[in-house]
C-alpha atoms as a PDB file:
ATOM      1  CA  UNK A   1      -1.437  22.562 -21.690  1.00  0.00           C
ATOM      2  CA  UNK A   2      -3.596  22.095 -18.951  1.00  0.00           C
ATOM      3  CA  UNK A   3      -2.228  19.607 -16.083  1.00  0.00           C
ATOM      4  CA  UNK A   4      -3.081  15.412 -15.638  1.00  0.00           C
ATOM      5  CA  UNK A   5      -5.668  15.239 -13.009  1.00  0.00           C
ATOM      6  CA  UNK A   6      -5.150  12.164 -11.072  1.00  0.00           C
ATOM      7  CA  UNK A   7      -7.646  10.523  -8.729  1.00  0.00           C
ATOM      8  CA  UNK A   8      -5.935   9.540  -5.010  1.00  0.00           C
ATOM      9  CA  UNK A   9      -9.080   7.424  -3.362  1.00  0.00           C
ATOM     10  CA  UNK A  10      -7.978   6.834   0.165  1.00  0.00           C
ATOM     11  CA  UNK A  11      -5.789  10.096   1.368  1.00  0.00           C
ATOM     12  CA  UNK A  12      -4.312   8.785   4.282  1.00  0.00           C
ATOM     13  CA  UNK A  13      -1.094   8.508   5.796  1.00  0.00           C
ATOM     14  CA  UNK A  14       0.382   7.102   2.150  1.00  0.00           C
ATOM     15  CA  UNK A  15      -2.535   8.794   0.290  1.00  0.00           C
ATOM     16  CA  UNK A  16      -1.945  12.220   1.538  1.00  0.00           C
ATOM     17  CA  UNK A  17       1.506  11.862   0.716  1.00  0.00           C
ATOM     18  CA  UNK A  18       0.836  10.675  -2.797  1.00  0.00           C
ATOM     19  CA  UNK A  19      -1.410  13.475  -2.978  1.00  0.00           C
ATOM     20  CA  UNK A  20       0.836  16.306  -1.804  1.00  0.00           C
ATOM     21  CA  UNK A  21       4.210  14.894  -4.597  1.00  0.00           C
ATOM     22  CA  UNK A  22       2.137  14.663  -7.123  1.00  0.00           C
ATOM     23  CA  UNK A  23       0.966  18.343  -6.711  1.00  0.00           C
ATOM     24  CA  UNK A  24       4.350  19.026  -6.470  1.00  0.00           C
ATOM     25  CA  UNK A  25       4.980  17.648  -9.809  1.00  0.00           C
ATOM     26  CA  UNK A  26       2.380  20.122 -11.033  1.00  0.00           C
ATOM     27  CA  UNK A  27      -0.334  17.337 -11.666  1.00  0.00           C
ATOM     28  CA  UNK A  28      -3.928  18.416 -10.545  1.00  0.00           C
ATOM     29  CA  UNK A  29      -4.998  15.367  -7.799  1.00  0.00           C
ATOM     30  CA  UNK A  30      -8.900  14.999  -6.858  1.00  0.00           C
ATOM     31  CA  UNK A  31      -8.331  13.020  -3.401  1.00  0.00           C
ATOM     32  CA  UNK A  32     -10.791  11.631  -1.053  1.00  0.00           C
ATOM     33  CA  UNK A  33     -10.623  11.368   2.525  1.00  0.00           C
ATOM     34  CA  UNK A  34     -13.733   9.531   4.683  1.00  0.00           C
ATOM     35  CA  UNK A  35     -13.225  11.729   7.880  1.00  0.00           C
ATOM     36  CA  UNK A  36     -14.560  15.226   7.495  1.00  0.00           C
ATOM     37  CA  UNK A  37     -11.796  17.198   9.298  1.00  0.00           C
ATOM     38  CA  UNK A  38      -9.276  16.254   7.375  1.00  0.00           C
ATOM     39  CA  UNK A  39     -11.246  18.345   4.249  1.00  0.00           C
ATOM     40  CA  UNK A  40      -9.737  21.375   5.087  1.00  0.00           C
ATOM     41  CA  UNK A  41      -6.589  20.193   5.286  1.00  0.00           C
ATOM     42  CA  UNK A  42      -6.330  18.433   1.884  1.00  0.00           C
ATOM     43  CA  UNK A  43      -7.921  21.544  -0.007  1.00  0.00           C
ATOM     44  CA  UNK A  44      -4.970  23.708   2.020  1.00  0.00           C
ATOM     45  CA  UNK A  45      -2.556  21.780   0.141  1.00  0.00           C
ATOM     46  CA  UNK A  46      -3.899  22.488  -3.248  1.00  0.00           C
ATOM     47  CA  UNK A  47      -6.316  18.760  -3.273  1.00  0.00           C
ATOM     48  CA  UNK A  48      -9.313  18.987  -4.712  1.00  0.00           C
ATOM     49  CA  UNK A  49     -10.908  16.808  -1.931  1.00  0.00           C
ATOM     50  CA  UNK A  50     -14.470  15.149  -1.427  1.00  0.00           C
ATOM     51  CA  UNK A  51     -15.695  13.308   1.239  1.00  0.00           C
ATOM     52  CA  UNK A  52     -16.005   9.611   0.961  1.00  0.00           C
ATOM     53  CA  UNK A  53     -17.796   6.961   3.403  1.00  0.00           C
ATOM     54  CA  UNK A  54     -17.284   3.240   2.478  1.00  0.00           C
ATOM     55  CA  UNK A  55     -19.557   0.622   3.911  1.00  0.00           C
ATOM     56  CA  UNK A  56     -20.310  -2.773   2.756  1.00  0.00           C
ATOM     57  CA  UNK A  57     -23.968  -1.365   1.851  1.00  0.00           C
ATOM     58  CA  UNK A  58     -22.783   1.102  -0.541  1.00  0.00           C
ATOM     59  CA  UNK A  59     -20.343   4.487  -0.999  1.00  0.00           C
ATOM     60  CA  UNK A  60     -21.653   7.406   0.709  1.00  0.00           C
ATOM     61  CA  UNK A  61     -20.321  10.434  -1.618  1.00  0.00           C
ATOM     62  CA  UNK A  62     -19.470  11.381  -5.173  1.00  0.00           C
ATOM     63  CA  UNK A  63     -17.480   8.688  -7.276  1.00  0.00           C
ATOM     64  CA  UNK A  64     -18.303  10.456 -10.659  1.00  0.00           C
ATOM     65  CA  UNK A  65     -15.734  12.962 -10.611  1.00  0.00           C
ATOM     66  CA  UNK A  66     -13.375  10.356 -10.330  1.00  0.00           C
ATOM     67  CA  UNK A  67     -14.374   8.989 -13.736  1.00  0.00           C
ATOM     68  CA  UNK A  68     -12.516  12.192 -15.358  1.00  0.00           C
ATOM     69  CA  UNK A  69      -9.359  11.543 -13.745  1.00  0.00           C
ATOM     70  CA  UNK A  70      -6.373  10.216 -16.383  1.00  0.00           C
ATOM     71  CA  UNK A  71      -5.043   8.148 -13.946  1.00  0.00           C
ATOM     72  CA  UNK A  72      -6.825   6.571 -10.830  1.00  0.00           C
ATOM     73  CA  UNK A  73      -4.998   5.274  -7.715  1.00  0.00           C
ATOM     74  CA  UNK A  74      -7.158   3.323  -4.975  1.00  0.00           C
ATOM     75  CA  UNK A  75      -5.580   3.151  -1.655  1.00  0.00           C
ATOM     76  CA  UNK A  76      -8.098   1.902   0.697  1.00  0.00           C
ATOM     77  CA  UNK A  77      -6.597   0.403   3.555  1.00  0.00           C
ATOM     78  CA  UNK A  78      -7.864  -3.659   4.103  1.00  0.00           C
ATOM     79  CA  UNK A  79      -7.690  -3.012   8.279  1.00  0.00           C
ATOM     80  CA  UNK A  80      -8.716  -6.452   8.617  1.00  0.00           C
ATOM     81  CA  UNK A  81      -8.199  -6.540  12.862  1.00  0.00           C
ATOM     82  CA  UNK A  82     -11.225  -3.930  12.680  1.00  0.00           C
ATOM     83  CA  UNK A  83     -13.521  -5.702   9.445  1.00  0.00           C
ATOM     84  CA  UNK A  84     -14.106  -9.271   8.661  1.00  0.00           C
ATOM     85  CA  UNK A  85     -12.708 -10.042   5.174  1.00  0.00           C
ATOM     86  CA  UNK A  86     -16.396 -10.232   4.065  1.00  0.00           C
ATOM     87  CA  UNK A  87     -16.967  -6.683   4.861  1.00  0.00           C
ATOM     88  CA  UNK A  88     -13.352  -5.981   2.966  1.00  0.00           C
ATOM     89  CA  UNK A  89     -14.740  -7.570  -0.149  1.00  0.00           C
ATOM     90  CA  UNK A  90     -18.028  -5.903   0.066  1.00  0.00           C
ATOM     91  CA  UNK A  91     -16.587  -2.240  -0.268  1.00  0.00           C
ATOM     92  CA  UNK A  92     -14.238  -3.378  -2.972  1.00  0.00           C
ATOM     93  CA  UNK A  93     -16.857  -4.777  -4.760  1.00  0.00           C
ATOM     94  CA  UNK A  94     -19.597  -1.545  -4.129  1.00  0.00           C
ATOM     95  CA  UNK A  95     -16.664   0.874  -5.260  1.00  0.00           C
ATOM     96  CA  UNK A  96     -15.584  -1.450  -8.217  1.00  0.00           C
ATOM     97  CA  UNK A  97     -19.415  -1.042  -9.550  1.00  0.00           C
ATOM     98  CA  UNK A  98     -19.531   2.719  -8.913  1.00  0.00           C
ATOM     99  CA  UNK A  99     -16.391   3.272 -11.281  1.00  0.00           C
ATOM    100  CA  UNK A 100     -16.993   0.284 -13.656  1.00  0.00           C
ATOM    101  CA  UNK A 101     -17.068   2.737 -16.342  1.00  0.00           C
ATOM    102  CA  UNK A 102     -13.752   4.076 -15.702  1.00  0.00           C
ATOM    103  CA  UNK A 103     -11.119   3.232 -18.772  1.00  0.00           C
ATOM    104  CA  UNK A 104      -7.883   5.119 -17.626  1.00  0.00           C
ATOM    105  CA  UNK A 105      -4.977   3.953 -15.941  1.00  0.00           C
ATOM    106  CA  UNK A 106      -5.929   2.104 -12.585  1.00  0.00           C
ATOM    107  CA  UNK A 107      -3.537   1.409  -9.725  1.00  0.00           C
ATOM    108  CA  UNK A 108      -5.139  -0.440  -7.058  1.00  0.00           C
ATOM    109  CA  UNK A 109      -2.929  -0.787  -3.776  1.00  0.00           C
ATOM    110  CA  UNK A 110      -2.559  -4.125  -1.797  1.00  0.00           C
ATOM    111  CA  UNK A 111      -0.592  -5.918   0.664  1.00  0.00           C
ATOM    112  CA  UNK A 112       2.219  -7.954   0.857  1.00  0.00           C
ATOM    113  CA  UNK A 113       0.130  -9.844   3.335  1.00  0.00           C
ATOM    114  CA  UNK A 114      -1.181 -11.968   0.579  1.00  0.00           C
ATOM    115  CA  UNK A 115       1.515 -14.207   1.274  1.00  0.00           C
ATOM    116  CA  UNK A 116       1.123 -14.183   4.983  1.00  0.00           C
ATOM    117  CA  UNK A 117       1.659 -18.241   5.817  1.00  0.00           C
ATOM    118  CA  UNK A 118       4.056 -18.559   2.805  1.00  0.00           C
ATOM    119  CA  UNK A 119       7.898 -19.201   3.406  1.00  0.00           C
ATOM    120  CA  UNK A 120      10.439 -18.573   1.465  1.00  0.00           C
ATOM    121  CA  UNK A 121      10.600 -16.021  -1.860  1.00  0.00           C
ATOM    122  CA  UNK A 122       7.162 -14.444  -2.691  1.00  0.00           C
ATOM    123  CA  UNK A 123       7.360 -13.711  -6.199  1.00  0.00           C
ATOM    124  CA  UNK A 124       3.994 -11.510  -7.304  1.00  0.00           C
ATOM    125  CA  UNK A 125       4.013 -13.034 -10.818  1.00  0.00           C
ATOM    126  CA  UNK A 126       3.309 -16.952  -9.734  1.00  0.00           C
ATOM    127  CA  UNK A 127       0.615 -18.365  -8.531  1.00  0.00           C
ATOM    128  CA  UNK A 128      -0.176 -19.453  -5.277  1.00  0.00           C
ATOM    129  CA  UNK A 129      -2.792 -20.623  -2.713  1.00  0.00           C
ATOM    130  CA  UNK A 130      -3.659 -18.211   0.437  1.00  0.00           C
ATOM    131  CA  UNK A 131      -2.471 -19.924   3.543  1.00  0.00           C
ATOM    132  CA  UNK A 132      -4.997 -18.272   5.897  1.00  0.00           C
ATOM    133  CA  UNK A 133      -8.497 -15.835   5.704  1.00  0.00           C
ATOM    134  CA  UNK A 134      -6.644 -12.764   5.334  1.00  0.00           C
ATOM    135  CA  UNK A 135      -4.775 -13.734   2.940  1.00  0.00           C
ATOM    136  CA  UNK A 136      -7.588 -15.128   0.939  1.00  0.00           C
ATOM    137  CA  UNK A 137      -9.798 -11.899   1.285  1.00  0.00           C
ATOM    138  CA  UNK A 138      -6.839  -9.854  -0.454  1.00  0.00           C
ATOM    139  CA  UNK A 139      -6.123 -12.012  -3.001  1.00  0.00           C
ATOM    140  CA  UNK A 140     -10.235 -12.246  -4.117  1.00  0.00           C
ATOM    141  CA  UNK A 141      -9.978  -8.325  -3.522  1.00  0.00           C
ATOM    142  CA  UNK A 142      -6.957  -8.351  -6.383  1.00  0.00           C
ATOM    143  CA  UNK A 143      -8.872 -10.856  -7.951  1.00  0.00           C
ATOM    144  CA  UNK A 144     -12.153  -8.649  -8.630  1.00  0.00           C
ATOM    145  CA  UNK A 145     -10.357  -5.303  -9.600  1.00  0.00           C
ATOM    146  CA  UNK A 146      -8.586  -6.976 -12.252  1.00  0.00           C
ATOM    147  CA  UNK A 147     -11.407  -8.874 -13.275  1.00  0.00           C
ATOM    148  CA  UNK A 148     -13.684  -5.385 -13.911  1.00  0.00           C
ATOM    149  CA  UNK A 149     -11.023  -3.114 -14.480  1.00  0.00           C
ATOM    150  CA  UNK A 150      -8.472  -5.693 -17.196  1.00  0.00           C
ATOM    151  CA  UNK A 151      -6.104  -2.814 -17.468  1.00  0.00           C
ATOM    152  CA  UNK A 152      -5.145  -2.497 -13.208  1.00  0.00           C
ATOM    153  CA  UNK A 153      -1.329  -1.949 -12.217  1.00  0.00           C
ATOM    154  CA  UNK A 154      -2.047  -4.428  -8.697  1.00  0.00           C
ATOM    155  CA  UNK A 155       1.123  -2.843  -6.355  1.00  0.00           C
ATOM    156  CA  UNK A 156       1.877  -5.375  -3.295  1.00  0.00           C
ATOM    157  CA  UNK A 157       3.274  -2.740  -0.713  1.00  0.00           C
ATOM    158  CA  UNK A 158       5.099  -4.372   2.154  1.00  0.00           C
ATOM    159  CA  UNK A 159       4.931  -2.893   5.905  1.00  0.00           C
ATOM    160  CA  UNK A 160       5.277   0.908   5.672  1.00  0.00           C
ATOM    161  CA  UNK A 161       7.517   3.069   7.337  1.00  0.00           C
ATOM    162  CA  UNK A 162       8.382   6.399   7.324  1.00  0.00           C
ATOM    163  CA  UNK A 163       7.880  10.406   8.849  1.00  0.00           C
ATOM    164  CA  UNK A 164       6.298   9.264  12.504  1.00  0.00           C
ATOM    165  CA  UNK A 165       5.554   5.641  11.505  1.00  0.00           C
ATOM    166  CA  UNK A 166       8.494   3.034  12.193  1.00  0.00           C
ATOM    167  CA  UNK A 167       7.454  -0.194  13.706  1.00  0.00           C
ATOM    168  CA  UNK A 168       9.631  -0.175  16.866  1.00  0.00           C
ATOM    169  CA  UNK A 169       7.060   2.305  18.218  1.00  0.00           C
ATOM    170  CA  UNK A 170       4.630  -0.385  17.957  1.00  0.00           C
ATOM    171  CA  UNK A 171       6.472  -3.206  19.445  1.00  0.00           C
ATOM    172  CA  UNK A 172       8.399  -1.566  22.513  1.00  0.00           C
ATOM    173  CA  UNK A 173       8.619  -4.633  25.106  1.00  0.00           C
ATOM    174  CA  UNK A 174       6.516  -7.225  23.429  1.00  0.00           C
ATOM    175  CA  UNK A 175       7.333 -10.318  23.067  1.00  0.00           C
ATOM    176  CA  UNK A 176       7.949 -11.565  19.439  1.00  0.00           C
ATOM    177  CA  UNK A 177       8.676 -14.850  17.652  1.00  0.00           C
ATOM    178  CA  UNK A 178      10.336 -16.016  14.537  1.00  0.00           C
ATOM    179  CA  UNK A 179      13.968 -13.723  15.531  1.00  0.00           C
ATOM    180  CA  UNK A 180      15.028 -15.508  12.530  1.00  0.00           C
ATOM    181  CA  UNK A 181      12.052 -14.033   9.670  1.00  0.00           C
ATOM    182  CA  UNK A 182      13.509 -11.002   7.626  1.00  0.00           C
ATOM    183  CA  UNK A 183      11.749  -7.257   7.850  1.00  0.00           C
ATOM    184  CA  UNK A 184      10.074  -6.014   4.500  1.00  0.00           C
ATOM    185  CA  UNK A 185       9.413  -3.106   4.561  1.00  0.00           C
ATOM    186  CA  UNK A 186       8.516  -0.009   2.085  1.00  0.00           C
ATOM    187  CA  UNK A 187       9.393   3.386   3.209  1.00  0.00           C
ATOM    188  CA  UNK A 188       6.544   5.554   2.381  1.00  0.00           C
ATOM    189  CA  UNK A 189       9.358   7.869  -0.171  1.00  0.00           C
ATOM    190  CA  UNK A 190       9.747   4.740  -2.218  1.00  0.00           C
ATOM    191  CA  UNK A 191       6.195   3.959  -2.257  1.00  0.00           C
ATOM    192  CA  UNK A 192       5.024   7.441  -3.017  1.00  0.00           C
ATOM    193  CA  UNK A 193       7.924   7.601  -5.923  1.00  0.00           C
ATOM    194  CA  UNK A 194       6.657   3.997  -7.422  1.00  0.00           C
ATOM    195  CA  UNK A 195       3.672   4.864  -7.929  1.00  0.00           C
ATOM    196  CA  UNK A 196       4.298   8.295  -9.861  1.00  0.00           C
ATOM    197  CA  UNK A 197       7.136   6.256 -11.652  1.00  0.00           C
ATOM    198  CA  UNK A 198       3.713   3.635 -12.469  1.00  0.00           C
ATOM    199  CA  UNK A 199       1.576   6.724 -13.812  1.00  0.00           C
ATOM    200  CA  UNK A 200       4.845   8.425 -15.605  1.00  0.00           C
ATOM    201  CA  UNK A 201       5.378   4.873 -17.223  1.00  0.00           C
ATOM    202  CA  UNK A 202       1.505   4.077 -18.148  1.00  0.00           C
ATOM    203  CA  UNK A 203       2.252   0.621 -16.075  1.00  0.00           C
ATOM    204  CA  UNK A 204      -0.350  -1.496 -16.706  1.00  0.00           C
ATOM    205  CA  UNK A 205      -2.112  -4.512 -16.219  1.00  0.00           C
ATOM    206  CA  UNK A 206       0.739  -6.157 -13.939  1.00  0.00           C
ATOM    207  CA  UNK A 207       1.518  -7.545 -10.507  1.00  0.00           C
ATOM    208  CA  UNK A 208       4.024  -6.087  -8.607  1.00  0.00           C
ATOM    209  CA  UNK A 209       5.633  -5.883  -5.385  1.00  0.00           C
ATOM    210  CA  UNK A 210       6.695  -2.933  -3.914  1.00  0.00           C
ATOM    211  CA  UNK A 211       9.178  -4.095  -1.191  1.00  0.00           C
ATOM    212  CA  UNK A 212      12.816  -2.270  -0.443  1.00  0.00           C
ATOM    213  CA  UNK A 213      16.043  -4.274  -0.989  1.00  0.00           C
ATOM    214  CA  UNK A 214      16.744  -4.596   2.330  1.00  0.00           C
ATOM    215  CA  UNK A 215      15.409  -7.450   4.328  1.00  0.00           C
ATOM    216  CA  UNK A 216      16.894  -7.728   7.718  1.00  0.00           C
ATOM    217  CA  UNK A 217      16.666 -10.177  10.396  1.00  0.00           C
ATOM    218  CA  UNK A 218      13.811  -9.061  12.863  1.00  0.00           C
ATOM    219  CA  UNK A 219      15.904 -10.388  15.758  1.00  0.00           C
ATOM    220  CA  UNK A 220      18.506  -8.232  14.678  1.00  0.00           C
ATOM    221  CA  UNK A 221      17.089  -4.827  13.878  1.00  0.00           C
ATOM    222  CA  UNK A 222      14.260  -4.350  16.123  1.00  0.00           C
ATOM    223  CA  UNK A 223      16.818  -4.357  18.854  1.00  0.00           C
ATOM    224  CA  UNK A 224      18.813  -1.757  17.442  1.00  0.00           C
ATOM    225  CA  UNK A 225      16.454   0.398  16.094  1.00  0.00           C
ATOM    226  CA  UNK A 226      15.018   0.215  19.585  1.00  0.00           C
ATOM    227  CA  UNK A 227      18.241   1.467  20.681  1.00  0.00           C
ATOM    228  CA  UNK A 228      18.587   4.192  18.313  1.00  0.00           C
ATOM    229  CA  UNK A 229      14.746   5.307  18.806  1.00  0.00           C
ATOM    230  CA  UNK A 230      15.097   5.237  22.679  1.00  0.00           C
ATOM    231  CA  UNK A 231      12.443   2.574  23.048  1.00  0.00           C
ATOM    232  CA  UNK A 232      12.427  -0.756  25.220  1.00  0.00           C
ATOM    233  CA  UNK A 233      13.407  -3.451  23.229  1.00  0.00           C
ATOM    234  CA  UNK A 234      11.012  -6.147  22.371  1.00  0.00           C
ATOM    235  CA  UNK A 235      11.923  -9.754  23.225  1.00  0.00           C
ATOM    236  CA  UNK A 236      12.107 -12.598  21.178  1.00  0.00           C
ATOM    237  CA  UNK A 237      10.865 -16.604  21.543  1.00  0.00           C
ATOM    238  CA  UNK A 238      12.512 -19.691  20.729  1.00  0.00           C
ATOM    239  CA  UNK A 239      10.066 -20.667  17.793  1.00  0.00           C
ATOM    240  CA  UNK A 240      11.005 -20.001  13.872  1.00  0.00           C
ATOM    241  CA  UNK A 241       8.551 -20.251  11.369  1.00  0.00           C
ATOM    242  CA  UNK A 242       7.569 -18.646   7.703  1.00  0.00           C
ATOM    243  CA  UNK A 243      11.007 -16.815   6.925  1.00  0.00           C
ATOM    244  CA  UNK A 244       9.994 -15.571   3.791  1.00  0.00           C
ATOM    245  CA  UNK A 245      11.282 -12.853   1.253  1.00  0.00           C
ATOM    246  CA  UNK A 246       9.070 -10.739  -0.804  1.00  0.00           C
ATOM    247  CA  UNK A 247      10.588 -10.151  -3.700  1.00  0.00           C
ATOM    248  CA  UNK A 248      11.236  -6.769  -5.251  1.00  0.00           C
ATOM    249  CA  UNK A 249      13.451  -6.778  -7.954  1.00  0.00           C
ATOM    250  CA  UNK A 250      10.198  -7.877 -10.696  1.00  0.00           C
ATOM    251  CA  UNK A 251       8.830  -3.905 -10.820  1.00  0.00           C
ATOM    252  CA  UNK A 252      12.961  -2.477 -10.845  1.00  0.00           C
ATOM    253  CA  UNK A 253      13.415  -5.197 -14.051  1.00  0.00           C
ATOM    254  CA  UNK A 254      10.083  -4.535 -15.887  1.00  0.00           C
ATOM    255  CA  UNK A 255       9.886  -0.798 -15.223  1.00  0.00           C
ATOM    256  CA  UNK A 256      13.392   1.150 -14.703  1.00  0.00           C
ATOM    257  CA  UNK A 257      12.724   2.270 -10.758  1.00  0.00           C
ATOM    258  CA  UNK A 258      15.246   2.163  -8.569  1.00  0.00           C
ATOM    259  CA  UNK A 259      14.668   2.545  -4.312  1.00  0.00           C
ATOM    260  CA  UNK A 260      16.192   5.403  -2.887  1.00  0.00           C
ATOM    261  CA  UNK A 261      16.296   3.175   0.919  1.00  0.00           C
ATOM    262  CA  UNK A 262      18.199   0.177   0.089  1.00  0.00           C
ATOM    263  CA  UNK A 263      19.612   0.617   4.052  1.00  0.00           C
ATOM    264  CA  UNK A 264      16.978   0.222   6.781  1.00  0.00           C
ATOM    265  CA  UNK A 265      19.152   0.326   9.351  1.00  0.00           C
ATOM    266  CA  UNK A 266      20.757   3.942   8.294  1.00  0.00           C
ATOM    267  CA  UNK A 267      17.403   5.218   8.681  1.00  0.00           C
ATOM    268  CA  UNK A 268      16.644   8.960  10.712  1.00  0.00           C
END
């Protein structure tokens, strides 16, 4: 029987990673990357890969061999220091009509940051009002994939972490508030395993977050993991504000996963 070929739009750091345990797992995967070099690459690790350009004017590449794919996972990146919201919601809403006619499984990846502003447990199934811009661009981004595609799996992730990408490295002598607000965090294994556990599962047209079980105090582990990492630790103000939890344990309930990092601070 011939292999599931699932569509990874968006191979970066998490996409590429996606990519590469799903081939693994002997599925076919059609990625897409929008930087040129990184073509040879992809195809080197068994990825049927294409080259895509986004831009609030339109896609610049093929979307119609994504139409084939049984299951379709959209990973592009908001990056909203470098575009305005408006620009955000433009390529959403150019790629949404360039795979309107797509009817398989959809899994469209988002942010935690829709809550950004919001204090105390973020649960993804209620509703709530966006506290700030960014917020409000992600939740109309949510808002129009579900709207033209009824059947989309929405996955929250929180910050990620993982192989060459912890935080600390980031943050090495700056000065940070709120000592008292609590990490959460995704490590890119968990994320990568929730969303094959989402196609193995035909999850569909839900809201989840996808947010580990651990959910330090940043006041406590950034100075540590500063420590263990070599770095200078970063300091911390006075001023507490919008100690919130994102909640995780909706997708475990509903679905069966379980996180394999349930310990940040253990982490290599």
């Amino acid at each position: 029987m011939q292999a599931q070929k699932i569509g990874v739009i968006g191979c970066g750091w998490l996409g590429t990673a996606l990519a590469k345990e799903l081939i693994s797992q002997e599925y076919q995967v059609l990625g897409s990357t929008t930087q040129k070099i990184k073509l040879k690459a992809l195809k080197a690790s068994n990825i049927e890969a294409v080259l895509l350009e986004f831009d609030p004017s339109g896609i610049q590449g093929p979307l119609d061999p994504f139409l084939d794919c049984t299951a379709l996972v959209i990973g592009i990146p908001p990056k909203l220091r470098k575009k305005s919201p408006a620009e955000y919601l433009k390529i959403v809403s150019v790629l949404s009509e360039g795979l309107k006619s797509y009817t398989g499984q959809l899994i469209f990846l988002s942010s935690t940051a829709v809550y950004s502003g919001k204090e105390g447990l973020c649960l993804a199934q209620e509703l709530f009002k966006a506290e700030n811009q960014r917020a409000e661009s992600l939740l109309e981004a949510e808002t129009q994939i579900r709207h033209n595609f009824p059947q989309a799996l929405i996955l929250r992730l929180g910050g990620l972490m993982g192989p060459q990408r912890h935080p600390i490295r980031q943050l090495e002598g700056k000065t940070l508030l709120n000592p008292e607000s609590r990490i959460n965090f995704i490590h890119q294994k968990d994320a990568v395993a929730a969303i094959i556990h989402s196609i193995k599962h035909s999850v569909s047209a839900s809201v989840y977050n996808l947010v580990g079980p651990d959910h330090p105090k940043r006041g406590e582990y950034y100075p540590k993991m500063a420590d263990r990492f070599g770095f200078k630790s970063p300091r911390f103000g006075d001023q507490i504000e919008n100690i919130r939890i994102v909640d995780h344990s909706a997708f475990c309930l509903d679905t069966g996963f379980e996180y394999q990092i349930t310990d940040l601070f253990r982490l290599d």
